[in-house]
PDB file of N, CA and C in Angstrom:
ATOM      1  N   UNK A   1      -3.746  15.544  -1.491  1.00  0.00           N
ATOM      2  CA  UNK A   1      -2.483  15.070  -0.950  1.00  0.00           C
ATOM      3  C   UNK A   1      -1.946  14.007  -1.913  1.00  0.00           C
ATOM      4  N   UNK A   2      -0.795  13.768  -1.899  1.00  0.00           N
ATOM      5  CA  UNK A   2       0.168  12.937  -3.339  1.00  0.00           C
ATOM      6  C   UNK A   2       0.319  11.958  -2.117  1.00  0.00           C
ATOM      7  N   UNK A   3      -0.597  10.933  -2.286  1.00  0.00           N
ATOM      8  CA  UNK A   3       0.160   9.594  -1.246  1.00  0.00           C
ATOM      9  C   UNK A   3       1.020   9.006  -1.910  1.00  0.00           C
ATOM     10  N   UNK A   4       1.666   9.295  -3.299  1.00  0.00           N
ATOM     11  CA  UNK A   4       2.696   7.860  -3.710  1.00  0.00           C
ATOM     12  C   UNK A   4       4.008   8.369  -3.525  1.00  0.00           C
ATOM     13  N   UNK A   5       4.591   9.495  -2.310  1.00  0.00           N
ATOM     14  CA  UNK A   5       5.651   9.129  -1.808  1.00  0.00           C
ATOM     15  C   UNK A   5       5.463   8.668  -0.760  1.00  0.00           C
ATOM     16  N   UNK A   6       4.724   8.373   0.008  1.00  0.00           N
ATOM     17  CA  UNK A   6       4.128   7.832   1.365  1.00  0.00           C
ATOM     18  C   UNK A   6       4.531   6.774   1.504  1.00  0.00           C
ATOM     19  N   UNK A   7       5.133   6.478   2.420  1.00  0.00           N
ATOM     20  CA  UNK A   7       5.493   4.934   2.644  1.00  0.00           C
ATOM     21  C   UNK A   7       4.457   3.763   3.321  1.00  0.00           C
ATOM     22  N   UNK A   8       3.923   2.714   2.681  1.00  0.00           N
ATOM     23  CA  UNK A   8       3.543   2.062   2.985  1.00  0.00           C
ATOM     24  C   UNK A   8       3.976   1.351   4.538  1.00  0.00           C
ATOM     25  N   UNK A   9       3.034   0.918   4.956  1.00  0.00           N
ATOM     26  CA  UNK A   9       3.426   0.620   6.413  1.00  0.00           C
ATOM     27  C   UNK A   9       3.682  -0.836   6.199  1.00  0.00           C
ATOM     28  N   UNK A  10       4.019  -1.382   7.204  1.00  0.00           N
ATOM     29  CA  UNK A  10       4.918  -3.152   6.869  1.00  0.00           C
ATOM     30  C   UNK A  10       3.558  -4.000   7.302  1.00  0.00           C
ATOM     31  N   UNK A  11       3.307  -5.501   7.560  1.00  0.00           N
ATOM     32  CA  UNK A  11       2.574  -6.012   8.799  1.00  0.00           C
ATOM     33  C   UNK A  11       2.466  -6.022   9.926  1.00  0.00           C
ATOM     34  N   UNK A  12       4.367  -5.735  10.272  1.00  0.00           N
ATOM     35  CA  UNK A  12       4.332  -5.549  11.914  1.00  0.00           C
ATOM     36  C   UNK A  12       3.904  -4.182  12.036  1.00  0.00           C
ATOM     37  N   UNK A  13       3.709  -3.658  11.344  1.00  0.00           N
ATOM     38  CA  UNK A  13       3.277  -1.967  12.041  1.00  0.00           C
ATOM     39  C   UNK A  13       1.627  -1.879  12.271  1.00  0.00           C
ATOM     40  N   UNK A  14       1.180  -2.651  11.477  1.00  0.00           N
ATOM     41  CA  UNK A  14      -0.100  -2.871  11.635  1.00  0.00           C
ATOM     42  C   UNK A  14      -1.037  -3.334  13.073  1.00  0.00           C
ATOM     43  N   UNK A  15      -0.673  -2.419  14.136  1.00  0.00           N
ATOM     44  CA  UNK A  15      -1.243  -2.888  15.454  1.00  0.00           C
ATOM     45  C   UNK A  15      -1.704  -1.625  16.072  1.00  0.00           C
ATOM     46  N   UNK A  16      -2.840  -1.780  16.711  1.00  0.00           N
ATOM     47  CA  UNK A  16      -3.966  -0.917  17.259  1.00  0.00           C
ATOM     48  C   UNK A  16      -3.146   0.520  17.533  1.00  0.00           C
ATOM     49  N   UNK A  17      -2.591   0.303  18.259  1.00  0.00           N
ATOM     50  CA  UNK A  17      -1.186   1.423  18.681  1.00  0.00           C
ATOM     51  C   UNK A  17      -0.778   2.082  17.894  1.00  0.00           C
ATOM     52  N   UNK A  18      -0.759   1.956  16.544  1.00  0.00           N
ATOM     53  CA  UNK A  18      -0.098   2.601  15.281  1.00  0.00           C
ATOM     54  C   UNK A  18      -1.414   3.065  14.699  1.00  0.00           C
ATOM     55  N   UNK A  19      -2.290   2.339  14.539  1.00  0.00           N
ATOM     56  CA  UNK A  19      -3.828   2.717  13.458  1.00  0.00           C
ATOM     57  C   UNK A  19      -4.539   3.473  13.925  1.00  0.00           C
ATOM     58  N   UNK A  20      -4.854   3.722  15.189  1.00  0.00           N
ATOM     59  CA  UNK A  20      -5.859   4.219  16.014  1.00  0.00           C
ATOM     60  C   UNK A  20      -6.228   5.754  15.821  1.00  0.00           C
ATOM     61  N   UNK A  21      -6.540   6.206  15.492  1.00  0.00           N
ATOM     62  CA  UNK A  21      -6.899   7.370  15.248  1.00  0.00           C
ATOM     63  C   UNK A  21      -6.361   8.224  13.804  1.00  0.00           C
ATOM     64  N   UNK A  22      -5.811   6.848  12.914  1.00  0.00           N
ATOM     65  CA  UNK A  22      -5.768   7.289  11.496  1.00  0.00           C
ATOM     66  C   UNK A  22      -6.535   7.930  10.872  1.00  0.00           C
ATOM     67  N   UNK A  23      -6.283   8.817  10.006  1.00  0.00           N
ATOM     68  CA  UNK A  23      -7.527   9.442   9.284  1.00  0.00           C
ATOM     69  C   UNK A  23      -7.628   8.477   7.560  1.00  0.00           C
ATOM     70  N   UNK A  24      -8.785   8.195   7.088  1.00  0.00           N
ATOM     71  CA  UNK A  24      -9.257   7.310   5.924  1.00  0.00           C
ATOM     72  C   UNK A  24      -9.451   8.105   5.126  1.00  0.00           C
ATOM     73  N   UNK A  25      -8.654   8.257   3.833  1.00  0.00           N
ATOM     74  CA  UNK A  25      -8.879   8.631   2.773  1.00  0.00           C
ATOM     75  C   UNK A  25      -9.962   7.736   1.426  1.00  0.00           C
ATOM     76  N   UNK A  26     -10.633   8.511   0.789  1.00  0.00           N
ATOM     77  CA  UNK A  26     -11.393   7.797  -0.269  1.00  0.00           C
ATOM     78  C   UNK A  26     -10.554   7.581  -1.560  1.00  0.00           C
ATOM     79  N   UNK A  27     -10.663   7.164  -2.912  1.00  0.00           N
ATOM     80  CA  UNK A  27     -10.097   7.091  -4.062  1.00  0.00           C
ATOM     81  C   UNK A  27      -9.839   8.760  -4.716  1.00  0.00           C
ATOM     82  N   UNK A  28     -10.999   9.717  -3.888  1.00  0.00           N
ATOM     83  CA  UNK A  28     -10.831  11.247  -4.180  1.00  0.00           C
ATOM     84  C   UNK A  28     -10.107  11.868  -3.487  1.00  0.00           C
ATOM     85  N   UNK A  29      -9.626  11.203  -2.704  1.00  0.00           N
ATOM     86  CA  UNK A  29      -8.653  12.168  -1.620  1.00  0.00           C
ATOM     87  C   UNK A  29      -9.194  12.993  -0.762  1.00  0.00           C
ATOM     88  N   UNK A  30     -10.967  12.603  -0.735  1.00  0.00           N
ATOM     89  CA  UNK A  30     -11.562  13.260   0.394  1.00  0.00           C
ATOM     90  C   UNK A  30     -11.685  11.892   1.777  1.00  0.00           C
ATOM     91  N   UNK A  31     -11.555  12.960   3.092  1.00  0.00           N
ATOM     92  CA  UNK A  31     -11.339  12.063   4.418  1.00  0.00           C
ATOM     93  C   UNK A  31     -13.052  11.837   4.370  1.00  0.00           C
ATOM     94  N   UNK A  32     -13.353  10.202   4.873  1.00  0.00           N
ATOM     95  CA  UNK A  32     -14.234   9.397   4.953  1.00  0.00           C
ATOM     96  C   UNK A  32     -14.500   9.444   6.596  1.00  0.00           C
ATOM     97  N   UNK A  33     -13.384   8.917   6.991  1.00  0.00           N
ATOM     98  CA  UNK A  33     -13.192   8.747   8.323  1.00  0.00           C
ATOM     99  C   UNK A  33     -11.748   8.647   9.278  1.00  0.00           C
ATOM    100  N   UNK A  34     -12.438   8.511  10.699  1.00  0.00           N
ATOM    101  CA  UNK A  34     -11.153   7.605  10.969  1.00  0.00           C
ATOM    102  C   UNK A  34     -11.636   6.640  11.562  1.00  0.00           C
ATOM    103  N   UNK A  35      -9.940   5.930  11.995  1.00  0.00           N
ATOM    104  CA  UNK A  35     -10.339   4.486  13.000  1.00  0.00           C
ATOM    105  C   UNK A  35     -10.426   4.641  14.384  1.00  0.00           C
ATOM    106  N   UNK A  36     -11.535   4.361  14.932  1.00  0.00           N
ATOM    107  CA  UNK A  36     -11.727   4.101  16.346  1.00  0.00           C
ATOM    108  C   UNK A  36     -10.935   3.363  16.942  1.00  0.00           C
ATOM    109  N   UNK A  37     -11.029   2.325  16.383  1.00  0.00           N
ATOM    110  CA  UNK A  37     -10.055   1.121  17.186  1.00  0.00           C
ATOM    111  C   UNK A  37      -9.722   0.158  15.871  1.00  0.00           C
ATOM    112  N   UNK A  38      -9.603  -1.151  16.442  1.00  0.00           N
ATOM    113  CA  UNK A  38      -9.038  -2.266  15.859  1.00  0.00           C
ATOM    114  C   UNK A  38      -9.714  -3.751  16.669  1.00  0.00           C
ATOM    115  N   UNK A  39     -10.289  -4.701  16.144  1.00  0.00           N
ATOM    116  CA  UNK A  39     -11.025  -5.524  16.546  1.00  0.00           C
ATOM    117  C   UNK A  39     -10.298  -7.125  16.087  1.00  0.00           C
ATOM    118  N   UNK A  40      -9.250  -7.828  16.936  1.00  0.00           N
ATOM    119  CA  UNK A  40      -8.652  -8.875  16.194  1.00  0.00           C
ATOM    120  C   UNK A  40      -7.298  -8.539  16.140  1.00  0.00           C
ATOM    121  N   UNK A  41      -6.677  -9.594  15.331  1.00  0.00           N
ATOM    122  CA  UNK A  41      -5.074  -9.327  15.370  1.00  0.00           C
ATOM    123  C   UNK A  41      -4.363  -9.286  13.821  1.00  0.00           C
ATOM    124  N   UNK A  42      -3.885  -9.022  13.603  1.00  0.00           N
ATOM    125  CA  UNK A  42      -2.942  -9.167  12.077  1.00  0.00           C
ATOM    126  C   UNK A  42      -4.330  -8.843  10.813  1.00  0.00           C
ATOM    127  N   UNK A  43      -3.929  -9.650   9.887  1.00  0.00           N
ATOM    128  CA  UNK A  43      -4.529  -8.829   8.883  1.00  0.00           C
ATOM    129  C   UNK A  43      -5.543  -9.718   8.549  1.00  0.00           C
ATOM    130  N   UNK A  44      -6.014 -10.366   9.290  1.00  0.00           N
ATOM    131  CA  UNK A  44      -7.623 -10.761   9.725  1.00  0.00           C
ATOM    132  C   UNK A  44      -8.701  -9.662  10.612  1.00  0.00           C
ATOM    133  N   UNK A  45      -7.541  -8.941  10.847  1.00  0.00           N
ATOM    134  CA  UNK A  45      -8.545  -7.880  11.881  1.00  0.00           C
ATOM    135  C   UNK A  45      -9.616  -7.078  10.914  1.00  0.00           C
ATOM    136  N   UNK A  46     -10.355  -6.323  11.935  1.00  0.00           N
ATOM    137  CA  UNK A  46     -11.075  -5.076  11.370  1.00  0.00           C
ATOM    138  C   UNK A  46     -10.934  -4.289  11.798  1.00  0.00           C
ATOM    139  N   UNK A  47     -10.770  -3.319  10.918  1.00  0.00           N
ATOM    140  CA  UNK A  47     -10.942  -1.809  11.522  1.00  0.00           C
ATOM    141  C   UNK A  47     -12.254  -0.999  11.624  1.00  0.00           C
ATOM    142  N   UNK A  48     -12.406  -0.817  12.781  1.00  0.00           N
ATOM    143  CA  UNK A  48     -14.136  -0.236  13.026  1.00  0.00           C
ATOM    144  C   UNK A  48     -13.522   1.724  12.644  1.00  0.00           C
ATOM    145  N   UNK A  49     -14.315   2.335  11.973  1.00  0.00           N
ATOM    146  CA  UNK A  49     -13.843   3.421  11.449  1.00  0.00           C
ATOM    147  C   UNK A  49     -14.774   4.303  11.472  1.00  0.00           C
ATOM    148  N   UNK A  50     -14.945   5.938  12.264  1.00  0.00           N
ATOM    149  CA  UNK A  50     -15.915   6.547  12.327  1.00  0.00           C
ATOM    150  C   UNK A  50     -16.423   7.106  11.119  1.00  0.00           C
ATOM    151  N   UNK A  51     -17.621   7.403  10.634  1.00  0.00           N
ATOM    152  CA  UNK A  51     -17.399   8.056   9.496  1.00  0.00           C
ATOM    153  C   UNK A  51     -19.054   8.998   9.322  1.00  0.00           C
ATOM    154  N   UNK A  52     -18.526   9.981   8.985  1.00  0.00           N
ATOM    155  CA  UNK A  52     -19.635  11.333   9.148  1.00  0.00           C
ATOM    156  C   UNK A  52     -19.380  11.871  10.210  1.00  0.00           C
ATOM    157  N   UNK A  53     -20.006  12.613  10.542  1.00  0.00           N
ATOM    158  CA  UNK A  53     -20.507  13.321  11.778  1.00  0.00           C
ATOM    159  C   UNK A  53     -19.170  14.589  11.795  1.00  0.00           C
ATOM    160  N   UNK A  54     -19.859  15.227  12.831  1.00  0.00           N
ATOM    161  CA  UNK A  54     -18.179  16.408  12.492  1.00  0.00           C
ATOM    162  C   UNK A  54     -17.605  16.643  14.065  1.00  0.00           C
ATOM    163  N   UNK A  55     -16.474  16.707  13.913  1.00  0.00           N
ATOM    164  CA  UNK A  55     -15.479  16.142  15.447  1.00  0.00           C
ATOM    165  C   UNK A  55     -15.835  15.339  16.035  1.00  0.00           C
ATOM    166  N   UNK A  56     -16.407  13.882  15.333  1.00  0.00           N
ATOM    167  CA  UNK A  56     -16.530  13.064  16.046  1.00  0.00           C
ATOM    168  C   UNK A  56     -18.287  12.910  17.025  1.00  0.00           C
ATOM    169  N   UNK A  57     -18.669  13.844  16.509  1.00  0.00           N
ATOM    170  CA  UNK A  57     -20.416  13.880  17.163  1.00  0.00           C
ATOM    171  C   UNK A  57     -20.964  13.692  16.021  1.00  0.00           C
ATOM    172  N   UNK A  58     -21.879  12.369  16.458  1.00  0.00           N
ATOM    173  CA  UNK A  58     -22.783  12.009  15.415  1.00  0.00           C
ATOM    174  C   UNK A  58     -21.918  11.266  14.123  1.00  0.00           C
ATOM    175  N   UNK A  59     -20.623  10.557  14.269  1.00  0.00           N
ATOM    176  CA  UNK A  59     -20.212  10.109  13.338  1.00  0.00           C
ATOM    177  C   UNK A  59     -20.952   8.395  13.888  1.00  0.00           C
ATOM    178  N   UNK A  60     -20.559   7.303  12.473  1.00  0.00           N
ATOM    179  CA  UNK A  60     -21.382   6.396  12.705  1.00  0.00           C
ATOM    180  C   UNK A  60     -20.256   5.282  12.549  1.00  0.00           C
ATOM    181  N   UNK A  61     -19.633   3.956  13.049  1.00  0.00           N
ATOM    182  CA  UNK A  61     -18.956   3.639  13.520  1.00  0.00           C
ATOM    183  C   UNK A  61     -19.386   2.027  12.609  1.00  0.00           C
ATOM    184  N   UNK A  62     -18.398   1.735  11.367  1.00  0.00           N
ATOM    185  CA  UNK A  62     -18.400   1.152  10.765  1.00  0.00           C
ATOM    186  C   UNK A  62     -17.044  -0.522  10.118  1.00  0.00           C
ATOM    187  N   UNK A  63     -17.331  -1.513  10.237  1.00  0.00           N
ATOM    188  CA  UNK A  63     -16.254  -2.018   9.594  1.00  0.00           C
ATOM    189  C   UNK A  63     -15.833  -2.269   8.870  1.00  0.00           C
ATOM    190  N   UNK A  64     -14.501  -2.230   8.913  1.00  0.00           N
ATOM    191  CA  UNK A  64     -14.229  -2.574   7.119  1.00  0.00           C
ATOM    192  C   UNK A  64     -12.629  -3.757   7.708  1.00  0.00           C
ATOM    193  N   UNK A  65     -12.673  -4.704   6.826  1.00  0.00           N
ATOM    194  CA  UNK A  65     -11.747  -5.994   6.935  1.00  0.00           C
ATOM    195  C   UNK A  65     -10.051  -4.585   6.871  1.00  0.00           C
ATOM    196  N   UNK A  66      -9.187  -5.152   7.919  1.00  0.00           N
ATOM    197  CA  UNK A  66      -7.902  -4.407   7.508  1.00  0.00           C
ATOM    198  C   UNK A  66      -7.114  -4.342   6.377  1.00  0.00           C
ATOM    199  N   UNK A  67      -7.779  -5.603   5.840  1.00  0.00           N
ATOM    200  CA  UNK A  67      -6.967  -5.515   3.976  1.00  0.00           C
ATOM    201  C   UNK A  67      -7.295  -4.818   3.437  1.00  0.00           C
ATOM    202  N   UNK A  68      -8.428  -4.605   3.520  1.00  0.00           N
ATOM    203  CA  UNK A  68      -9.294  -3.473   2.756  1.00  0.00           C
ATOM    204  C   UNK A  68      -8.506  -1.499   2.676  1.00  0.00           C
ATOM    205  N   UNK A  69      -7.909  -1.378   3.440  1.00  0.00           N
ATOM    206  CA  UNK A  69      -7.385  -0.376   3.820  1.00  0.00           C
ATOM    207  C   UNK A  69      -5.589  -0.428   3.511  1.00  0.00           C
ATOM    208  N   UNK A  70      -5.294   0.356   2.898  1.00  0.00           N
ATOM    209  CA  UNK A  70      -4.030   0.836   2.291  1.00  0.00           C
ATOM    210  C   UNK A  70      -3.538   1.928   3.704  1.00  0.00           C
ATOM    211  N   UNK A  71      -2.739   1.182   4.792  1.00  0.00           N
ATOM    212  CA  UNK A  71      -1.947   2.272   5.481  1.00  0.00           C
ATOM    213  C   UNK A  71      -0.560   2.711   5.137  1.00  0.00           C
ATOM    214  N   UNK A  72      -0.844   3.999   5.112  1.00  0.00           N
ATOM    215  CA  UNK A  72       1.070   4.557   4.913  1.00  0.00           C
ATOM    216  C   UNK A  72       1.410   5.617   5.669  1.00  0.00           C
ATOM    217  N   UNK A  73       2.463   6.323   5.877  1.00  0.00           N
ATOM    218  CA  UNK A  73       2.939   7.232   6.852  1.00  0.00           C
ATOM    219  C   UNK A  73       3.359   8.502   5.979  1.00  0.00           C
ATOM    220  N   UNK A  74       2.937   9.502   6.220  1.00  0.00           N
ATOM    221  CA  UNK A  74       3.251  10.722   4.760  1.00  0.00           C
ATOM    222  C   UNK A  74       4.628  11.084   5.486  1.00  0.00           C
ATOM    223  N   UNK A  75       5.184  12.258   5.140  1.00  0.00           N
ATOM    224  CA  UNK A  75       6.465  12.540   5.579  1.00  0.00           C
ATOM    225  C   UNK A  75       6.550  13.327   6.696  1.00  0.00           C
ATOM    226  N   UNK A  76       5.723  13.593   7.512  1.00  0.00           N
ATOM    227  CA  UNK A  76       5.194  14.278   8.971  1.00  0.00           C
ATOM    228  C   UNK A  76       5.209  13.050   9.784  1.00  0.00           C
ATOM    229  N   UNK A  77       5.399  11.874   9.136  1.00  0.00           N
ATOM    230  CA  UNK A  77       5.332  10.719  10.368  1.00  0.00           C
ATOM    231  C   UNK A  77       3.523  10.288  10.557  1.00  0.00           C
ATOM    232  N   UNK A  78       3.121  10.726   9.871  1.00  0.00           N
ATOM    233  CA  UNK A  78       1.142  10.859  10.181  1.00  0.00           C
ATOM    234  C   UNK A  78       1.093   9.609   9.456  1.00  0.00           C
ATOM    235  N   UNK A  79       0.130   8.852  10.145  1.00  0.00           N
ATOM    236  CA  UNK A  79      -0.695   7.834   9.569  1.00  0.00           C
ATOM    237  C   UNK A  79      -1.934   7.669   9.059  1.00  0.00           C
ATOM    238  N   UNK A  80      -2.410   7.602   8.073  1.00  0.00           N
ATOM    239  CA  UNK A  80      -3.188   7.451   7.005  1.00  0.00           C
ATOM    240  C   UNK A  80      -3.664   6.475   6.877  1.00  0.00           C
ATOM    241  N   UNK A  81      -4.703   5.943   5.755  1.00  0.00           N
ATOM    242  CA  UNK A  81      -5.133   5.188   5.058  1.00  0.00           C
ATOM    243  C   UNK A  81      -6.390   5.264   3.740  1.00  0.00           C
ATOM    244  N   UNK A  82      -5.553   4.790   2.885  1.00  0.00           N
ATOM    245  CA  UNK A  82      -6.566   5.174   1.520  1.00  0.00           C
ATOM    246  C   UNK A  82      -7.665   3.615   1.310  1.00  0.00           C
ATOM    247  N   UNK A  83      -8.930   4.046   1.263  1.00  0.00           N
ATOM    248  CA  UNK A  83      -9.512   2.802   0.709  1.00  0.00           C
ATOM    249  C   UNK A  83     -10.447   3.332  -0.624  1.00  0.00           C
ATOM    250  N   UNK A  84     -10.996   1.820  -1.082  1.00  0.00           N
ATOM    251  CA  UNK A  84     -11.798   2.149  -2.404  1.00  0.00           C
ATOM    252  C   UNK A  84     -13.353   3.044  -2.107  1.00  0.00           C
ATOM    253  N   UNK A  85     -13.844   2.382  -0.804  1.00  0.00           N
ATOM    254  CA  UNK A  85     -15.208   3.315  -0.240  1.00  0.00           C
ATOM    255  C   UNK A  85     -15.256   4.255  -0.519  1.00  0.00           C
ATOM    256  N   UNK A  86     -16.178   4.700  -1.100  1.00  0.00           N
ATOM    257  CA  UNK A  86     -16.918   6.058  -0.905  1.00  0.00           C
ATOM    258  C   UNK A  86     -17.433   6.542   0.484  1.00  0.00           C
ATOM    259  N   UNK A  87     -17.555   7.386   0.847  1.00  0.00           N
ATOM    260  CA  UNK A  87     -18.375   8.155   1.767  1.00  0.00           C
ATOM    261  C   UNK A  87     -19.408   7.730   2.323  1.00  0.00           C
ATOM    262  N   UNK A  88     -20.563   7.747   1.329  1.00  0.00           N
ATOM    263  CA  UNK A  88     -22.200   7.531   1.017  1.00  0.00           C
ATOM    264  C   UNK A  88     -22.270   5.903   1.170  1.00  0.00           C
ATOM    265  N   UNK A  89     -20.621   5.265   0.591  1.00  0.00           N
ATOM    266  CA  UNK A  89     -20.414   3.638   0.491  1.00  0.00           C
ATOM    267  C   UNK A  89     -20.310   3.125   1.732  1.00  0.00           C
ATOM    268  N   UNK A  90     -19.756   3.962   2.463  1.00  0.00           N
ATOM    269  CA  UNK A  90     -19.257   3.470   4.401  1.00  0.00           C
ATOM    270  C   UNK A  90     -20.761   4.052   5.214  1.00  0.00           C
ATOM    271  N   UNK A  91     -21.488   5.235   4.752  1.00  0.00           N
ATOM    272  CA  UNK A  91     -22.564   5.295   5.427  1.00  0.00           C
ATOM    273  C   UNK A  91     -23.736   4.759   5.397  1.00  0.00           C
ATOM    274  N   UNK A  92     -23.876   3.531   4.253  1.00  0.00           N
ATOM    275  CA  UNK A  92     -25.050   2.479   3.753  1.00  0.00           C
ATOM    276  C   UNK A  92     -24.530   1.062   4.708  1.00  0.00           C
ATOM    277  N   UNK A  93     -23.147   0.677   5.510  1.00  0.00           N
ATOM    278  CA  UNK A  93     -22.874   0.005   5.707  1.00  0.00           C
ATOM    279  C   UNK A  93     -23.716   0.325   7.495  1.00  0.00           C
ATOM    280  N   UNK A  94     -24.067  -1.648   7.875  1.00  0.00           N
ATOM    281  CA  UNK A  94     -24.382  -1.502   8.914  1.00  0.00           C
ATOM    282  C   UNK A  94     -23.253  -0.725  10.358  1.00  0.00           C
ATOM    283  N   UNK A  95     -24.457  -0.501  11.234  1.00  0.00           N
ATOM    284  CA  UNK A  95     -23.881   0.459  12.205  1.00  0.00           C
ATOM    285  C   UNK A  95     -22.721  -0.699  13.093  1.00  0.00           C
ATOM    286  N   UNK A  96     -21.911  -0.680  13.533  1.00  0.00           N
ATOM    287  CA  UNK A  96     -20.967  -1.658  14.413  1.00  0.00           C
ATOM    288  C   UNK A  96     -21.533  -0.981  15.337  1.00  0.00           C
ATOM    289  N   UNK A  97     -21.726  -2.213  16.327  1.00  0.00           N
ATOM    290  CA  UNK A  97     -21.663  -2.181  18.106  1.00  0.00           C
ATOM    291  C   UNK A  97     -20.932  -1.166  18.679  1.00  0.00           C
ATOM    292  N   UNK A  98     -20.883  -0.519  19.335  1.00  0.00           N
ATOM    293  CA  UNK A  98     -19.833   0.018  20.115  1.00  0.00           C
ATOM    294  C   UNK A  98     -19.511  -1.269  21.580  1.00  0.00           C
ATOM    295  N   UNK A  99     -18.106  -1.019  22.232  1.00  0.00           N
ATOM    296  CA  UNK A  99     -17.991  -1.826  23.082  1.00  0.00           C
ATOM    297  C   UNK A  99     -18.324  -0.928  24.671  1.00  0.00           C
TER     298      UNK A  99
END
């Protein structure tokens, strides 16, 4: 997928309501994960982000700081996000709590 017509999303768009079930792109343009939720407010938050498992069984539920994550909207209106992680990089990271 060509994310650089994608529009970057603003700060105010940046709220649980908008992120939630984004899908996470890697630097390869292969999907890592998505976001479960959102933990915090503005761009101190984290995004807890599933990653592995397939439909969601057995994926493993990880954080990563919201800066860390590049969100944009492709031209379907879909929300995204590209980060530097690898795959193998988000599945060495400790497991997050579930709530």
């Amino acid at each position: 997928m060509d994310h650089s017509h994608h529009v970057r999303l603003s700060s105010t768009e940046l709220v649980p309501a908008m992120l939630e079930g984004a899908i996470i792109y890697d630097v390869d343009d292969e999907k890592v994960g998505t976001v479960d939720h959102i933990d915090g407010v503005g761009m101190d938050s984290t995004a807890v982000v599933d990653v592995g498992g397939f439909l969601g069984i057995g994926a493993k539920p990880v954080a990563l700081p919201l800066h860390e994550l590049d969100f944009m909207r492709d031209e379907g209106g879909e929300i995204h996000a590209m980060t530097s992680w690898t795959k193998e990089e988000l599945k060495q990271l400790p497991e997050h709590p579930r709530h």
